[in-house]
N, C-alpha and C. Protein backbone atom coordinates (compact mmCIF):
# COMPACT_ATOMS: atom_id res chain seq x y z
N UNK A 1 18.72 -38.76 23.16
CA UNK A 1 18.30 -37.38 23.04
C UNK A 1 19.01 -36.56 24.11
N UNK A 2 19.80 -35.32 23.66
CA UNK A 2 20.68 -34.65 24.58
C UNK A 2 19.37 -34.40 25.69
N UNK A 3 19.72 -34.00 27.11
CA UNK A 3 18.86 -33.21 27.90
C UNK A 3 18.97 -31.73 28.51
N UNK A 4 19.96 -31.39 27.17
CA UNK A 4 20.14 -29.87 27.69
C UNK A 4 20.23 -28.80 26.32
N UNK A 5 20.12 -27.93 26.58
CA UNK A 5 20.07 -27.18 25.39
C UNK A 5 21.70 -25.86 25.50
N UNK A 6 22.63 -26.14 24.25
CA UNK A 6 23.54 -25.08 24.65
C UNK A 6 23.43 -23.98 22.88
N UNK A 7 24.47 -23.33 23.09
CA UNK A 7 24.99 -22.41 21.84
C UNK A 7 25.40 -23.05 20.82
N UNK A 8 24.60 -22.90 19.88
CA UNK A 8 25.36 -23.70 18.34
C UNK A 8 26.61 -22.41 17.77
N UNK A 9 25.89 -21.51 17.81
CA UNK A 9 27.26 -19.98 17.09
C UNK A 9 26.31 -19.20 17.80
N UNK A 10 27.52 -18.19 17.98
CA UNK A 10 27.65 -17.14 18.57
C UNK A 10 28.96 -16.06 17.97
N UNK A 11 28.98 -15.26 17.00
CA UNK A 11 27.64 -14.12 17.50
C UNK A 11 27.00 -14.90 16.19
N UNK A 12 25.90 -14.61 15.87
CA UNK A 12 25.09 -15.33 14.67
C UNK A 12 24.49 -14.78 13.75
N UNK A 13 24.60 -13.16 14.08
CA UNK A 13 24.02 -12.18 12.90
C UNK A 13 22.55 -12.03 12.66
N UNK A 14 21.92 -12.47 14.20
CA UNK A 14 20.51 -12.17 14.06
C UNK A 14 19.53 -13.22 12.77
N UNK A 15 20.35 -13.88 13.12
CA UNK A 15 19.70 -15.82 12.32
C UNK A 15 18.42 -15.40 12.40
N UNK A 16 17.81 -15.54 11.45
CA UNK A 16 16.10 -15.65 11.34
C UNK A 16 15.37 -16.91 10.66
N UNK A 17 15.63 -17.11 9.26
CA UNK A 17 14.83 -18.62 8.35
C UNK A 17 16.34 -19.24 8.33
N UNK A 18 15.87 -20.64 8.28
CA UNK A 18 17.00 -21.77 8.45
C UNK A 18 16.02 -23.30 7.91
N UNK A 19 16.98 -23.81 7.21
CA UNK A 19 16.82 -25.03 6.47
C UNK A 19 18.19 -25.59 6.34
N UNK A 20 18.06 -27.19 5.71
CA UNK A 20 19.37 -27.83 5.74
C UNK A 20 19.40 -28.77 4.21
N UNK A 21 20.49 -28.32 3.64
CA UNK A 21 20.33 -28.69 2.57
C UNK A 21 20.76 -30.63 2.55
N UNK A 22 20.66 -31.14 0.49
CA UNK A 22 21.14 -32.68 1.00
C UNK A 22 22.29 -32.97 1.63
N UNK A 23 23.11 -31.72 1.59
CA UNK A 23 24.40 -32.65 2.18
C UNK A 23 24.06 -32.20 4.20
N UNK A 24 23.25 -31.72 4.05
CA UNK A 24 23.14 -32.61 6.09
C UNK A 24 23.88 -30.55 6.38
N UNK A 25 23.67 -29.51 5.47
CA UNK A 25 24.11 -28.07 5.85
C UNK A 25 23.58 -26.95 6.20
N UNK A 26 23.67 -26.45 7.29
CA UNK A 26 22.44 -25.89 7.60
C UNK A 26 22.52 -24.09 7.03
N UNK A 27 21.52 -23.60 6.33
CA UNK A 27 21.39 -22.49 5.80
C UNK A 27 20.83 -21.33 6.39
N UNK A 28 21.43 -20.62 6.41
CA UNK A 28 20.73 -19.38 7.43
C UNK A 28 20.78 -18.11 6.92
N UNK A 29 19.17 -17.34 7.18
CA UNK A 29 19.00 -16.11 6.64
C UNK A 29 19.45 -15.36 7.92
N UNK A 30 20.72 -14.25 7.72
CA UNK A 30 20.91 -13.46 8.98
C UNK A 30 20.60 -11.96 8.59
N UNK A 31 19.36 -11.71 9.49
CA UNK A 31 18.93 -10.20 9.38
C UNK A 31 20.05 -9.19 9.84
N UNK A 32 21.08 -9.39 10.70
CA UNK A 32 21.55 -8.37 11.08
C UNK A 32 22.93 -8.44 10.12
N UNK A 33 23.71 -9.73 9.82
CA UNK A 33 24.76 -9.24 8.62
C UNK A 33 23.89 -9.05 7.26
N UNK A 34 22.69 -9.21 6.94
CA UNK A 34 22.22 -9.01 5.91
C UNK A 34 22.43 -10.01 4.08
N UNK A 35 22.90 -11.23 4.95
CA UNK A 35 23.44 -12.10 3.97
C UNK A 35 22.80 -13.22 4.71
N UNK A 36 22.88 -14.45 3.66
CA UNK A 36 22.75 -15.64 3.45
C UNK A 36 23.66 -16.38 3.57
N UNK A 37 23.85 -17.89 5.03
CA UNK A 37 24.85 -18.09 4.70
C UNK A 37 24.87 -20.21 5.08
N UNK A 38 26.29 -20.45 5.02
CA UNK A 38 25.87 -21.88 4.90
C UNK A 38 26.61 -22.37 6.10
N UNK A 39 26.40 -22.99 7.11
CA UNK A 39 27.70 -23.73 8.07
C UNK A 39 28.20 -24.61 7.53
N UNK A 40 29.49 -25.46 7.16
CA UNK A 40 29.46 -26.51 6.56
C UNK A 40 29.93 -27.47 7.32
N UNK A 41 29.88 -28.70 7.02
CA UNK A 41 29.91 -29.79 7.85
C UNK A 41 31.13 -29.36 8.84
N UNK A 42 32.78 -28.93 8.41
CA UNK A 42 33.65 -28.93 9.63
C UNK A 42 33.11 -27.30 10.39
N UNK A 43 32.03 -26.78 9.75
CA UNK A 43 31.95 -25.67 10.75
C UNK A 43 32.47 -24.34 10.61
N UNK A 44 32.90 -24.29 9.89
CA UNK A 44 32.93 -23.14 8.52
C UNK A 44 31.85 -22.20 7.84
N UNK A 45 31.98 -21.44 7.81
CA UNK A 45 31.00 -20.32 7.63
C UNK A 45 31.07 -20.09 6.11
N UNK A 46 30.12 -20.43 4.92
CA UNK A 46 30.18 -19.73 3.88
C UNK A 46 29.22 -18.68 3.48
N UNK A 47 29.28 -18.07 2.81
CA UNK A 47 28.46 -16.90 1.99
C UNK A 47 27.85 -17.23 1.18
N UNK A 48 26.92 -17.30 0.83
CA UNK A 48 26.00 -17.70 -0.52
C UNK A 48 25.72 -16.39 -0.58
N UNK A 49 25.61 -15.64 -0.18
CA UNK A 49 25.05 -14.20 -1.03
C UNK A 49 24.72 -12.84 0.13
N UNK A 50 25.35 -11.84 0.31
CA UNK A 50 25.59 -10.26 0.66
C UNK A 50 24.66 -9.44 -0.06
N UNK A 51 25.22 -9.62 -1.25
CA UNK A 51 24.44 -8.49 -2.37
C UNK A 51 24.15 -8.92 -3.40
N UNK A 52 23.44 -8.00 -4.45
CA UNK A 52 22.62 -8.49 -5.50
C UNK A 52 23.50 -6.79 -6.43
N UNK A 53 24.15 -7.34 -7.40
CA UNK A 53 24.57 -6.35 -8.22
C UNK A 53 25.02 -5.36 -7.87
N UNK A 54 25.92 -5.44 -6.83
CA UNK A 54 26.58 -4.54 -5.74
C UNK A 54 26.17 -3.92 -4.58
N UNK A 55 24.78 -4.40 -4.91
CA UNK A 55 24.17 -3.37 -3.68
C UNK A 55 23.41 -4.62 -2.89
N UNK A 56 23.80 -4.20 -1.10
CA UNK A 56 24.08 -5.23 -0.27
C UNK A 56 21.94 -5.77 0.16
N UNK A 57 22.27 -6.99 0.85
CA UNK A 57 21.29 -6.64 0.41
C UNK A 57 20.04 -6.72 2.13
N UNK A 58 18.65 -6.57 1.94
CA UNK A 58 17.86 -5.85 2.99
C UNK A 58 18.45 -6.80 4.12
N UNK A 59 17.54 -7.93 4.26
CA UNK A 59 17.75 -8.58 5.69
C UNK A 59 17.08 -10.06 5.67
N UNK A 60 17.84 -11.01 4.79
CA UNK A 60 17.31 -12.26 4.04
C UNK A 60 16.06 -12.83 5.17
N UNK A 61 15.14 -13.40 5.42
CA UNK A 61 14.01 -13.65 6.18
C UNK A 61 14.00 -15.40 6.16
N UNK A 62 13.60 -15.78 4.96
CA UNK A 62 13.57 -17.36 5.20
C UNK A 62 13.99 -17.80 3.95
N UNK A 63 14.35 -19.12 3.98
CA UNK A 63 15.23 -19.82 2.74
C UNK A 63 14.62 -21.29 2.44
N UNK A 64 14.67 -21.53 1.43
CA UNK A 64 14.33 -23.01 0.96
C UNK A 64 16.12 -23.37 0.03
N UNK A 65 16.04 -24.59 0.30
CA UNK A 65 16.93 -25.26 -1.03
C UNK A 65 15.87 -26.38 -1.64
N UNK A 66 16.18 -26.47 -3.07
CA UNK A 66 15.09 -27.25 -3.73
C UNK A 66 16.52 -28.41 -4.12
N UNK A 67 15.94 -29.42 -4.48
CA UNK A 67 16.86 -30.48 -5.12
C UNK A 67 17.84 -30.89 -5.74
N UNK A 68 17.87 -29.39 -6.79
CA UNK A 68 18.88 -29.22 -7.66
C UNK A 68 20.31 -28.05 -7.26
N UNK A 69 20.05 -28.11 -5.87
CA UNK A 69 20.56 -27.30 -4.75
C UNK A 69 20.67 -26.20 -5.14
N UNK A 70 19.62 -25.26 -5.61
CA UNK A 70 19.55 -24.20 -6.00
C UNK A 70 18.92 -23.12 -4.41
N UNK A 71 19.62 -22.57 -4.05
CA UNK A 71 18.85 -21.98 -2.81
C UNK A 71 17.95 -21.00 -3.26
N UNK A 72 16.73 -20.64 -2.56
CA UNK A 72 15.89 -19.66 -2.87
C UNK A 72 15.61 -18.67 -1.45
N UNK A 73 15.68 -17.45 -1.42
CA UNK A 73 15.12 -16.75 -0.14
C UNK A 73 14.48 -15.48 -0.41
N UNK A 74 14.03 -15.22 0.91
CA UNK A 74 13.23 -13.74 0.65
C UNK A 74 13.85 -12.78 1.17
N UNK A 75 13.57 -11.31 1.19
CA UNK A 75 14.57 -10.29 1.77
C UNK A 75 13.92 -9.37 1.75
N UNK A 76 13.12 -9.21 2.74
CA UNK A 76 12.08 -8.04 3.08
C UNK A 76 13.41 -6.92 4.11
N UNK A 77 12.47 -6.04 4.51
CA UNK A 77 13.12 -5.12 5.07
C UNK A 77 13.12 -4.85 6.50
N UNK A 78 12.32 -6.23 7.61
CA UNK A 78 12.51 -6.01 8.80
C UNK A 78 13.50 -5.71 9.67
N UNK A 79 14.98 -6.71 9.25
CA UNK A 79 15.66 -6.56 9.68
C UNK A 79 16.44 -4.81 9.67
N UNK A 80 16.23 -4.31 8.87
CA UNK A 80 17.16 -2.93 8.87
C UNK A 80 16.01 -1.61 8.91
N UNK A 81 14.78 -2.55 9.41
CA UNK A 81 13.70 -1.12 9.89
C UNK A 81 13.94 -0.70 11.25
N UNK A 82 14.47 -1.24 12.36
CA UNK A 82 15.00 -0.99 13.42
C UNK A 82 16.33 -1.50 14.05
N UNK A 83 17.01 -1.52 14.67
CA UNK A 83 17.39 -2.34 15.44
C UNK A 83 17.14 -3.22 16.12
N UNK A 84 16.06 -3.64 16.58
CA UNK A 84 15.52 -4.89 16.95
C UNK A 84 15.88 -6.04 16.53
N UNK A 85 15.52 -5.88 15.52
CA UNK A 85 15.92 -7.65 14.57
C UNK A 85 16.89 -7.90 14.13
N UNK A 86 18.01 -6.74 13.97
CA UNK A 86 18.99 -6.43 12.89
C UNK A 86 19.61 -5.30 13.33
N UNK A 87 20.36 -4.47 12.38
CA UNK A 87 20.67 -3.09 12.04
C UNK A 87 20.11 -2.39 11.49
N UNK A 88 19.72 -1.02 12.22
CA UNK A 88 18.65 0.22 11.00
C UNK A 88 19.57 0.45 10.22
N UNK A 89 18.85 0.34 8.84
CA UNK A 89 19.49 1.00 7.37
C UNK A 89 18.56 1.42 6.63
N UNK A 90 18.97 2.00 5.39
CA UNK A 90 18.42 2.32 4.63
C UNK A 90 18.62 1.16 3.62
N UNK A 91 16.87 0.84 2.60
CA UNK A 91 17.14 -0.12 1.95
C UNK A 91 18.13 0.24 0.52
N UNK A 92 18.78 -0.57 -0.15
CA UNK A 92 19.89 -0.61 -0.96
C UNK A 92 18.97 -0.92 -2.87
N UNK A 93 18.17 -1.93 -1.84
CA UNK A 93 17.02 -2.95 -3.33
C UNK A 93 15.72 -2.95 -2.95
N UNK A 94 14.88 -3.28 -3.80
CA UNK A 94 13.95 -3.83 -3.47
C UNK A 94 13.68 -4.84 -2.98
N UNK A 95 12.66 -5.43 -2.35
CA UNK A 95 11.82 -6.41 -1.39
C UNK A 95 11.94 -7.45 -2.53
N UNK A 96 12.36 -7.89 -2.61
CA UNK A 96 12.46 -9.64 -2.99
C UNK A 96 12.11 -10.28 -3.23
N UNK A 97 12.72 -11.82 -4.03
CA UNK A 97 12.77 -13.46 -3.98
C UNK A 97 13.58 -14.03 -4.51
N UNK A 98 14.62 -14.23 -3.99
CA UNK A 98 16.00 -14.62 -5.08
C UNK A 98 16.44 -15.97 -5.03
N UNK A 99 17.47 -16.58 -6.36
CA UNK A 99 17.33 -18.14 -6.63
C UNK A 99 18.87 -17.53 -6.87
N UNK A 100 19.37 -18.69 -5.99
CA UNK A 100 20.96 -18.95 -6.03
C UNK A 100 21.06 -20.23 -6.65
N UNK A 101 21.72 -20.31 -7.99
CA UNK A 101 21.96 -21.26 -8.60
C UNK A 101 22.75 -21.90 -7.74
N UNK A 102 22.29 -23.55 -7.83
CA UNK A 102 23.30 -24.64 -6.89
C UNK A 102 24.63 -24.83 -7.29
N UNK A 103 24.89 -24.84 -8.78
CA UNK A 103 25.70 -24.66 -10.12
C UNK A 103 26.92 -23.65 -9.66
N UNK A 104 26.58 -22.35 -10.48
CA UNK A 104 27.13 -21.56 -10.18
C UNK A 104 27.34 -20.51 -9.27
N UNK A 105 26.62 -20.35 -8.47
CA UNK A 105 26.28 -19.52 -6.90
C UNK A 105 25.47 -17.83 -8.05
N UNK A 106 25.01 -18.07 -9.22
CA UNK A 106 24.82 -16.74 -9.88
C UNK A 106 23.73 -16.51 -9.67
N UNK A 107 23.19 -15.04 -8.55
CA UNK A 107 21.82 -14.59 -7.92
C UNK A 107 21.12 -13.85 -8.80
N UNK A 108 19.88 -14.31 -8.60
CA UNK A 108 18.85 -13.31 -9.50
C UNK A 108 17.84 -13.18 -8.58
N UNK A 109 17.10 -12.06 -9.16
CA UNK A 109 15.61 -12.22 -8.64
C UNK A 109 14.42 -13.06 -9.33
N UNK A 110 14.20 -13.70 -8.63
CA UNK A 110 12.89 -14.18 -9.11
C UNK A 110 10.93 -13.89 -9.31
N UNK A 111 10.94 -13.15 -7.89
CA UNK A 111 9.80 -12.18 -8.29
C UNK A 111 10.27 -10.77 -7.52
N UNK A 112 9.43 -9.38 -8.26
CA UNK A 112 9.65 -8.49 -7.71
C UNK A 112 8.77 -7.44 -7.03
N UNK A 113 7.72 -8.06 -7.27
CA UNK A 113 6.15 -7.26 -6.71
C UNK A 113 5.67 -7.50 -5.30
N UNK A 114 6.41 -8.27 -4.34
CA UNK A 114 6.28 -8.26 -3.22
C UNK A 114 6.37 -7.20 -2.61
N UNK A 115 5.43 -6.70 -1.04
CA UNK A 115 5.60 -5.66 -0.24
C UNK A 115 6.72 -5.95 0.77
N UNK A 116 6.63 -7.40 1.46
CA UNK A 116 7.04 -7.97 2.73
C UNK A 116 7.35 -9.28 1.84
N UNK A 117 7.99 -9.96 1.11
CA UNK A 117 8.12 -11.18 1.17
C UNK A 117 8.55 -12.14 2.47
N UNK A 118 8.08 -12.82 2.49
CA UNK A 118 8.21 -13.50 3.99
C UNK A 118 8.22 -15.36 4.21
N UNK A 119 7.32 -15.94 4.33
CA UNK A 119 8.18 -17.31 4.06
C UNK A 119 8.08 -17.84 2.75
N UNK A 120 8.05 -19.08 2.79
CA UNK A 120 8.60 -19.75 0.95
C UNK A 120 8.31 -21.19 1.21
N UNK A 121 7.86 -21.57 0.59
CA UNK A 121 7.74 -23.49 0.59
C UNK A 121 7.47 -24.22 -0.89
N UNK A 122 8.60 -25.28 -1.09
CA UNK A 122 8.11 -25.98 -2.07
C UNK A 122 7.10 -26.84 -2.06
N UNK A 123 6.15 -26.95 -3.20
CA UNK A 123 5.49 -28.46 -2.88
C UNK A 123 6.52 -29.07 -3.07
N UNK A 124 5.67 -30.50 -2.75
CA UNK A 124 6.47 -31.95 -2.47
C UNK A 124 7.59 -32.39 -3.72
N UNK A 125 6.56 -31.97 -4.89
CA UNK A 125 7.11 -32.60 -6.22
C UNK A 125 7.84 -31.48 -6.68
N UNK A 126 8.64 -29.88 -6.23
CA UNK A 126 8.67 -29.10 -6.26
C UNK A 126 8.57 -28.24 -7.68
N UNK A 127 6.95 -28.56 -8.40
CA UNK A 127 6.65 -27.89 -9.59
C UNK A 127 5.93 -26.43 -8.96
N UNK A 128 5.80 -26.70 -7.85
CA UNK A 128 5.01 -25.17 -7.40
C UNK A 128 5.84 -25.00 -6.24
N UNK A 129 5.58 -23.31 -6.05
CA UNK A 129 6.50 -22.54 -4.85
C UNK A 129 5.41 -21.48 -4.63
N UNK A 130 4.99 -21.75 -2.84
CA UNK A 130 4.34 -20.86 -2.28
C UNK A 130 4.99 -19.67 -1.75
N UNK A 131 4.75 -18.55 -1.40
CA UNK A 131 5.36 -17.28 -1.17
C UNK A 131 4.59 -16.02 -0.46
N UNK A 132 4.91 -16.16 0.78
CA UNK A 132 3.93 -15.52 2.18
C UNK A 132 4.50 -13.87 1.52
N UNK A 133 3.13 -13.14 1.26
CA UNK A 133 3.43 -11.64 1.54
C UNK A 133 2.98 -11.36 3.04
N UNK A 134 3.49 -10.56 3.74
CA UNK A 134 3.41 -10.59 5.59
C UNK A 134 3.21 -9.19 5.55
N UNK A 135 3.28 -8.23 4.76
CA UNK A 135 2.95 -6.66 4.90
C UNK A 135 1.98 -6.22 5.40
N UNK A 136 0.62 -7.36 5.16
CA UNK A 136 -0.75 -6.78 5.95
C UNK A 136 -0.43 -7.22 7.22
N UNK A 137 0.44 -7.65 7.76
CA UNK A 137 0.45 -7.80 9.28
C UNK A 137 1.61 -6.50 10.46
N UNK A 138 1.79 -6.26 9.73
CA UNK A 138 1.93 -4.73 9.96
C UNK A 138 1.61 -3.21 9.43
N UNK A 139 1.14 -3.20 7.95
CA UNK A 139 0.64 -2.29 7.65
C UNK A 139 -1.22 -2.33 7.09
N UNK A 140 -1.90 -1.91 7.72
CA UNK A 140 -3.49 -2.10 7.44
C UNK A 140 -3.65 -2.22 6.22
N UNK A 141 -4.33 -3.18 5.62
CA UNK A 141 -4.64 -2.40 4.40
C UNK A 141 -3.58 -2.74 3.52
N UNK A 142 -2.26 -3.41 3.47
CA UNK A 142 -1.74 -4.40 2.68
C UNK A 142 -1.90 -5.56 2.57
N UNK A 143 -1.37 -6.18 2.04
CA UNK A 143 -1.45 -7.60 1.86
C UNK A 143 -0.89 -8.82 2.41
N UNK A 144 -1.92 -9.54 3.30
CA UNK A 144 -1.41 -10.37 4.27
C UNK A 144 -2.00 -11.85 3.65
N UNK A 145 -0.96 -12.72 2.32
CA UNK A 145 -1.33 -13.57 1.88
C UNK A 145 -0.50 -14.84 0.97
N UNK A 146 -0.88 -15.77 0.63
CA UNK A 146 0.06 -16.75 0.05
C UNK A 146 0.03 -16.62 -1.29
N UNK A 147 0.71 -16.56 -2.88
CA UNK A 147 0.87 -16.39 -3.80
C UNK A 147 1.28 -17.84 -4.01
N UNK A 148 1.24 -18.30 -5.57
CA UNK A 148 1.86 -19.73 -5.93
C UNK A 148 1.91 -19.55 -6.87
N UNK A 149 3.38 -19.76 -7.39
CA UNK A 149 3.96 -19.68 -8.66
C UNK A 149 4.14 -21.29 -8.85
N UNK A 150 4.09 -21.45 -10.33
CA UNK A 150 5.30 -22.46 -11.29
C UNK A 150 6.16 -22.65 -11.25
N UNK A 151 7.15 -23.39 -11.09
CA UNK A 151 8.34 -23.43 -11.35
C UNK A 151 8.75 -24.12 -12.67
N UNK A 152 9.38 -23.40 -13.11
CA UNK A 152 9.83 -24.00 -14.75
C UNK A 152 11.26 -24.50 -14.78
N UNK A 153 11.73 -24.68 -15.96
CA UNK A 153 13.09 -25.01 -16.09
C UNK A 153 13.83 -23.82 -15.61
N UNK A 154 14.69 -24.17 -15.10
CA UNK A 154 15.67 -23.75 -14.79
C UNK A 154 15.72 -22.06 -13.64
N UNK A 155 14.54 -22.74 -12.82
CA UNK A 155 13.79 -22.08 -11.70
C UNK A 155 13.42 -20.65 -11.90
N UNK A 156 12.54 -20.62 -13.79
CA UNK A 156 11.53 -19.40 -13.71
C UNK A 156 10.62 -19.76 -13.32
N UNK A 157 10.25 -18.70 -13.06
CA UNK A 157 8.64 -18.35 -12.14
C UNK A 157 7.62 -17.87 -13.03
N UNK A 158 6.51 -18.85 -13.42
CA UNK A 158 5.27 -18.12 -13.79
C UNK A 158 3.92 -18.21 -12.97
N UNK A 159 2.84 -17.27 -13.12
CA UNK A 159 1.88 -17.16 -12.32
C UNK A 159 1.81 -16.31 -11.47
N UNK A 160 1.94 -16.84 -9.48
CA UNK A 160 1.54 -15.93 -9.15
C UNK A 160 0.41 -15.30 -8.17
N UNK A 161 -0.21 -16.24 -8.65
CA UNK A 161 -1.91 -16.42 -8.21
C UNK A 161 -2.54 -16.30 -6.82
N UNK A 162 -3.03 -16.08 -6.18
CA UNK A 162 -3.32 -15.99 -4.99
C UNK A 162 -3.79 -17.04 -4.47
N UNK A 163 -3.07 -17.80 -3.44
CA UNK A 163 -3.59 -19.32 -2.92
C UNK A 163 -4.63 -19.09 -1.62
N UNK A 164 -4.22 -18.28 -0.79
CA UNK A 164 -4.73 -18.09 0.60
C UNK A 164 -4.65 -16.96 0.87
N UNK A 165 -5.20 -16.32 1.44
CA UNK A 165 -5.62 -14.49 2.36
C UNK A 165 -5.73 -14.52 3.66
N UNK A 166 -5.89 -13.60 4.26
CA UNK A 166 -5.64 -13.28 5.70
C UNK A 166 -4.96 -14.99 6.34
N UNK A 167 -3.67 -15.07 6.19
CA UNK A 167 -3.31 -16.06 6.13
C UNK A 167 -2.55 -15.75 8.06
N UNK A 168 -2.94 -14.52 9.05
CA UNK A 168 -2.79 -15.00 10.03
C UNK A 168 -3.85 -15.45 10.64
N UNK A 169 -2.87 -16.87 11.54
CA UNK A 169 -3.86 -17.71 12.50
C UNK A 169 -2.66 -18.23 13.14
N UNK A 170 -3.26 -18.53 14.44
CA UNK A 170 -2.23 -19.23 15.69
C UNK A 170 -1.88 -20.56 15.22
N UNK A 171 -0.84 -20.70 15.46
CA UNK A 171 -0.72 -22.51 15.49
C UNK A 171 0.08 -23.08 16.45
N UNK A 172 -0.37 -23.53 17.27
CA UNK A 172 0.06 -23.95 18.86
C UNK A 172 0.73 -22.63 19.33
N UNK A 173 0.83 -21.31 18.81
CA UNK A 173 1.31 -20.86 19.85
C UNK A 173 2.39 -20.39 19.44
N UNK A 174 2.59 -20.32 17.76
CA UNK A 174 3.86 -19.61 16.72
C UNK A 174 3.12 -18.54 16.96
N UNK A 175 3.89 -17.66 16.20
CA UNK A 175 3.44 -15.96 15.27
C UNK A 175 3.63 -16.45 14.31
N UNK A 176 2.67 -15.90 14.02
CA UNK A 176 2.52 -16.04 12.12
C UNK A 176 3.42 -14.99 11.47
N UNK A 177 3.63 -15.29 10.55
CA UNK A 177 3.24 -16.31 9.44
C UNK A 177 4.09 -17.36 9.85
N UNK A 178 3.36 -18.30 9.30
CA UNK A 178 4.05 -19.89 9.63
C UNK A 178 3.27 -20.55 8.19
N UNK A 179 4.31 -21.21 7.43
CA UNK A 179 3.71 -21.74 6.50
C UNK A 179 4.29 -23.44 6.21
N UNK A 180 2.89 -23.97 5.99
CA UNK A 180 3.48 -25.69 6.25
C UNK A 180 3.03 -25.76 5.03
N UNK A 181 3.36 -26.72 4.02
CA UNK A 181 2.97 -26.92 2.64
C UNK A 181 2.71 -28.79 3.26
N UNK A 182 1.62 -29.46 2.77
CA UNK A 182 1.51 -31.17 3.07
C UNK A 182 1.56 -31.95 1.81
């Protein structure tokens, strides 16, 4: 086990959700370039996705890859509400959930009624996909909760349903939202 901690990349575009797909690659939502992207094993930077039908897109938040290496992420609008997290912009799309075919890299949305979409988890057997709305944790009086869709062939989404509510709570000492699926 190393005993020191250094720089993996630099500059990094304000890296926020990160996962690693089967081939051992690590995926990263960057709020401040506003894209999705992949390191690949020699260290190479790819793009999985900028924009959605030309128009670029908010400030990707967190990402899953499911099996069929289809990537999925969310793209709320923290990153380009200030500078803080990101770059202030104006949004381009709506608030999000998009499925990057593993296949063909061809993006869609998958749901569109989110305020804040915010994290994402497959179950185990990945027939269901949980999906954190985080809006009630900054705006009163929205919706601070877990949704669970279906997953069907060829990664539609039905359902929907509301799994969990006021879904902040500490856990050792994260900020929420933090979502563990068992």
């Amino acid at each position: 086990m190393p005993s020191s901690v250094s720089i993996f990349r630099t500059p990094c575009g304000n890296a926020n959700g990160h996962t690693v797909d089967r081939q051992g690659r690590l995926v990263s939502c960057e709020h401040g370039n506003r894209r999705v992207t992949r390191t690949e094993i020699d260290g190479r930077i790819t793009v999985i996705a900028d924009n959605y039908q030309g128009k670029r897109l908010n400030s990707p938040n967190d990402v899953v890859v499911k099996s069929d290496d289809s990537i999925w992420f969310t793209d709320p609008p923290y990153g380009i509400m200030s500078d803080y997290e990101g770059n202030k912009a104006n949004p381009e799309i709506g608030n999000n959930v998009f499925r990057v075919d593993g296949k063909t890299g061809e993006i869609r949305v998958v749901v569109d009624d989110f305020i804040r979409p915010n994290g994402l988890a497959f179950s185990a057997d990945e027939k269901k996909l949980y999906i954190v709305d985080s809006a009630g944790g900054r705006n009163k009086g929205e919706p601070k909760h877990i949704r669970v869709f279906d997953v069907g062939e060829g990664g539609k989404l039905t359902g929907g349903q509301e799994f969990a509510d006021r879904i902040y709570h500490q856990i050792r000492g994260a900020s929420p939202p933090v979502l563990v699926v068992l």
